[in-house]
Protein backbone atom coordinates (compact mmCIF):
# COMPACT_ATOMS: atom_id res chain seq x y z
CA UNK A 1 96.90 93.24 152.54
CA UNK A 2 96.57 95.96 155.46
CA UNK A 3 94.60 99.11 154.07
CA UNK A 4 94.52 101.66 156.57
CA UNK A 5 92.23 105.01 156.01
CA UNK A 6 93.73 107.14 159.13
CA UNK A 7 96.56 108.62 160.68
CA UNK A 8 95.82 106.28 164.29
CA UNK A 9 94.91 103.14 161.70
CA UNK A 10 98.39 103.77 160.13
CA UNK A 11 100.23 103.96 163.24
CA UNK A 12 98.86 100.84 164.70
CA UNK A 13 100.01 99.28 161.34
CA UNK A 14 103.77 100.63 161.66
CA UNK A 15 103.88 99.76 165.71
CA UNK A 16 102.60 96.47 165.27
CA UNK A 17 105.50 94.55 164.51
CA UNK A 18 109.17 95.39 164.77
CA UNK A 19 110.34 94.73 160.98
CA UNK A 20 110.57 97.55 158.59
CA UNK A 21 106.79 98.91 157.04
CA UNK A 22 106.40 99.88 153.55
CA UNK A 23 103.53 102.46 152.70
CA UNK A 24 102.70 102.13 149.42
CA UNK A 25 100.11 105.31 148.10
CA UNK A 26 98.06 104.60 145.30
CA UNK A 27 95.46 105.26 142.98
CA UNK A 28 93.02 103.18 140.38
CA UNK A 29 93.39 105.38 137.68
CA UNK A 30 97.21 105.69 138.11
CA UNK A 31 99.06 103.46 135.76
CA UNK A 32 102.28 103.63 137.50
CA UNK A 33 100.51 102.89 140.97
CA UNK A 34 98.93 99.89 139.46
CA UNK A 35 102.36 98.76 137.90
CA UNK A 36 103.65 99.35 141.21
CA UNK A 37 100.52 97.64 143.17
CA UNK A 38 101.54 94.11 141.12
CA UNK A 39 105.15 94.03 142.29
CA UNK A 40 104.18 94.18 145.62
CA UNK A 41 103.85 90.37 146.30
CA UNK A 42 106.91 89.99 144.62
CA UNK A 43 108.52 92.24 147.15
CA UNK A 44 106.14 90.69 150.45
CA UNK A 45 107.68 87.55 148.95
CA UNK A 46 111.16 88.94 149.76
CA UNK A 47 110.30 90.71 153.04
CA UNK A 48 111.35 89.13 156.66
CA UNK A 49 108.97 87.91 159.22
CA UNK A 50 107.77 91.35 161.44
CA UNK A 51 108.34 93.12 157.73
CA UNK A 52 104.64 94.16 156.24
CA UNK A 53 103.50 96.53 153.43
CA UNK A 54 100.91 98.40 154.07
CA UNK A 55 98.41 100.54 151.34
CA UNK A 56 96.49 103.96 151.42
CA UNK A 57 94.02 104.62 148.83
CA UNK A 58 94.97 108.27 147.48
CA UNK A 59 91.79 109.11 146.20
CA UNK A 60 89.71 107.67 149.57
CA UNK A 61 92.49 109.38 151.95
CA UNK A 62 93.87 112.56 150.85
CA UNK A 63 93.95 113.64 153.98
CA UNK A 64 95.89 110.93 155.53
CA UNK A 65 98.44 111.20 152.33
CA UNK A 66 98.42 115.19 152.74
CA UNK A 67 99.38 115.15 156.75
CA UNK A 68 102.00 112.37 155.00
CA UNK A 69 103.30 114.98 152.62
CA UNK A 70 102.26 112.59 149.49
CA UNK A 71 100.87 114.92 147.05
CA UNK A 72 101.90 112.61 144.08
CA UNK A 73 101.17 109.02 143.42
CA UNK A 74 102.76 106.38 143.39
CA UNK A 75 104.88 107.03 146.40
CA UNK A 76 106.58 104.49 148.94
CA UNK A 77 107.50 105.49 152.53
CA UNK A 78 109.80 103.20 154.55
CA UNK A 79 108.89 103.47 157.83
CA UNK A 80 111.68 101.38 160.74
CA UNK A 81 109.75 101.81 163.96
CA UNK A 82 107.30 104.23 164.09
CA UNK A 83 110.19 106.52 162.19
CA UNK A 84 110.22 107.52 158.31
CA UNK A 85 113.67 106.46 156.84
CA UNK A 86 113.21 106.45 153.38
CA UNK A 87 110.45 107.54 150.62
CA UNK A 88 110.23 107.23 146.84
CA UNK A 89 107.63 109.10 144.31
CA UNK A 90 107.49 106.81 140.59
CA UNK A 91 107.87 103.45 139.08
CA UNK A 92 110.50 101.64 139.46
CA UNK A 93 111.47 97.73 138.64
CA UNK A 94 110.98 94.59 141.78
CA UNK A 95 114.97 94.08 141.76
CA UNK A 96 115.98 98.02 142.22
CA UNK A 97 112.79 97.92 144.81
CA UNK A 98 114.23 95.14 146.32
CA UNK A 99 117.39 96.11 146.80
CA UNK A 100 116.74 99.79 148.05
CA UNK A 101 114.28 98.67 150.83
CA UNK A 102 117.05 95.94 151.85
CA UNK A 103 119.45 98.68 151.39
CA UNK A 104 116.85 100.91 154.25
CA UNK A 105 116.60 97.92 156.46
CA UNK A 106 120.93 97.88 156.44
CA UNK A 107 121.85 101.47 156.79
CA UNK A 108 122.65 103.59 159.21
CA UNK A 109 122.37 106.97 157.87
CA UNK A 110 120.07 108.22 155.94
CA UNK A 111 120.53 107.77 151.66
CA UNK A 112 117.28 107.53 149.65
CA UNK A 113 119.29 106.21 146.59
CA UNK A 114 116.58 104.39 144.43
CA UNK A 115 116.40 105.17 140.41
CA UNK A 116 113.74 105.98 138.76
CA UNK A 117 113.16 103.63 135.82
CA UNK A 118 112.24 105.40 132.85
């Protein structure tokens, strides 16, 4: 699990590896962050080699999620490079999460298409 607490800590996460980065932003008392925080091996389990998730506390770095533009929790940010492609605010299910970040790692313009699961 790679935590990072800073804007520099985050961008060494992002540049450290070619693959795609997933930034997931979370809280404790967040139920939909901590549904969200137990798919994530599910999803690491799916990832390619270079491919990494990476987590920010909400509560212990609002200022790293506000210079983000997260002001809601729980949101994902694709990052390919050190370049935002995709982001999603909510809960969603490990196959539509699964198939929208292989969807981000495939396209070539930008869509954002994952549902919400209600």
């Amino acid at each position: 699990m790679i935590q990072v607490t800073t804007k520099p800590d985050l961008n060494r996460a992002i540049s450290a590896t070619s693959g795609i980065k997933i930034v997931n932003v979370w809280a404790f008392w967040c139920d939909g962050c901590l549904y969200m925080f137990s798919l994530m091996p599910y999803l690491n389990a799916s990832l390619d080699n270079g491919d990494r998730i990476v987590y920010i506390d909400w509560d212990q770095n609002k200022k790293l999620a506000k210079e983000l533009c997260v002001y809601g929790v729980p949101s994902l940010l694709v990052y390919q490079g050190k370049d935002e492609v995709a982001r999603y605010s909510g809960t969603t299910d490990v196959r539509a999460l699964q198939n929208w970040i292989h969807h981000e790692k495939n396209r070539e313009a930008p869509a954002n298409t994952l549902q919400a699961v209600s």
